[in-house]
Protein backbone atom coordinates (compact mmCIF):
# COMPACT_ATOMS: atom_id res chain seq x y z
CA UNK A 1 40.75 -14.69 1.32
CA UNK A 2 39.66 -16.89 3.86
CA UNK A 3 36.09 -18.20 3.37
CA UNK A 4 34.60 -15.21 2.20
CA UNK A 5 30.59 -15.31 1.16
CA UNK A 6 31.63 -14.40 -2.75
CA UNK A 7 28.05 -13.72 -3.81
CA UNK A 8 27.99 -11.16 -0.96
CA UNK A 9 31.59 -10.20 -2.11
CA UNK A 10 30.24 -9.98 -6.17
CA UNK A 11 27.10 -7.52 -4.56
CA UNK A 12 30.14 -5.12 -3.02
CA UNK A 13 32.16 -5.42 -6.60
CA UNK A 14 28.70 -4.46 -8.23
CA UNK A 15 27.63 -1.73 -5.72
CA UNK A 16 31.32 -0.38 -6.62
CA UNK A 17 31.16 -0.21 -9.73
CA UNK A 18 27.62 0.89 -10.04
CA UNK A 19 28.41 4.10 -7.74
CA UNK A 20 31.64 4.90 -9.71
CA UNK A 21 30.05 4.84 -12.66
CA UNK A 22 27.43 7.07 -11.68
CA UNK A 23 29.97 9.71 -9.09
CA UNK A 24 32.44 9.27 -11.10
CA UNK A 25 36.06 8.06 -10.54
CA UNK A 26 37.70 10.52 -7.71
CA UNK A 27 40.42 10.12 -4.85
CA UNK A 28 38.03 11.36 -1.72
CA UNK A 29 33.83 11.64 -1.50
CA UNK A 30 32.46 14.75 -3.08
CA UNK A 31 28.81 14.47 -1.21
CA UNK A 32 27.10 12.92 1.75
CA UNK A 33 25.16 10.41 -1.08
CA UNK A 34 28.44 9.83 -2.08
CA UNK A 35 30.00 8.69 1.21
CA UNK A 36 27.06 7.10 1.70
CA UNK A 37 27.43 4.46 -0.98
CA UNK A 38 31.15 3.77 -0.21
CA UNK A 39 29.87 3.08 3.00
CA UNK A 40 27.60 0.76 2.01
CA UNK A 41 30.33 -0.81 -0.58
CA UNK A 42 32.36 -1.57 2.95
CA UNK A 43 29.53 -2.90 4.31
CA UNK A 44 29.05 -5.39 1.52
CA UNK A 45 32.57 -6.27 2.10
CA UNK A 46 32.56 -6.57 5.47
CA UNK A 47 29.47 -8.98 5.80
CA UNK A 48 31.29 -11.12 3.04
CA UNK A 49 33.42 -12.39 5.99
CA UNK A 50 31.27 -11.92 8.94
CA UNK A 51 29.22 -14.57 7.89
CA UNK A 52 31.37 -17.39 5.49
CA UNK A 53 29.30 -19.84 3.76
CA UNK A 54 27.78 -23.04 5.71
CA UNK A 55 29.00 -26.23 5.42
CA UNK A 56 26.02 -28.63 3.51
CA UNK A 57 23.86 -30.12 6.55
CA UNK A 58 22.91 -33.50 4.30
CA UNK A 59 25.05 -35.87 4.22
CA UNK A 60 25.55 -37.49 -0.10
CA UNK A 61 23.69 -41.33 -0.44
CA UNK A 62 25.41 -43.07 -2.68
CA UNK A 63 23.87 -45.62 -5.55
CA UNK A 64 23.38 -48.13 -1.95
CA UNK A 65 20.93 -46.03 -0.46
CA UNK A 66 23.75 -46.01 2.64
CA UNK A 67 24.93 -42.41 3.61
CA UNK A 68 28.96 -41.47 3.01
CA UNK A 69 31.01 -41.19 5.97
């Protein structure tokens, strides 16, 4: 994967989980509240790569006191 957010990946793996375990394990959605939550599992997924994590905006000083770079 190509800079994917992970903690917004792990919330997905945990929403999964957590709605399996309480649904149970099945091929297709057996209610709305249950289409619901894989819905929201995609979306958990889906904002993992819509927004990647930042780059770090400081810059490291080293034992100088002078900035990297």
């Amino acid at each position: 994967m190509s800079r994917a957010n992970w903690p917004i990946a792990g919330l997905g793996v945990l929403w999964w989980w957590m709605e399996t375990s309480y649904f149970g394990g099945n091929i297709g959605p057996g209610s709305v509240a249950e289409l619901y939550a894989d819905g929201l599992a995609l979306v958990f997924y889906a904002a993992a790569f819509a927004f990647p994590p930042r780059k770090p905006l400081a810059k490291n000083v080293g034992k100088s006191g002078v900035a990297d770079g």
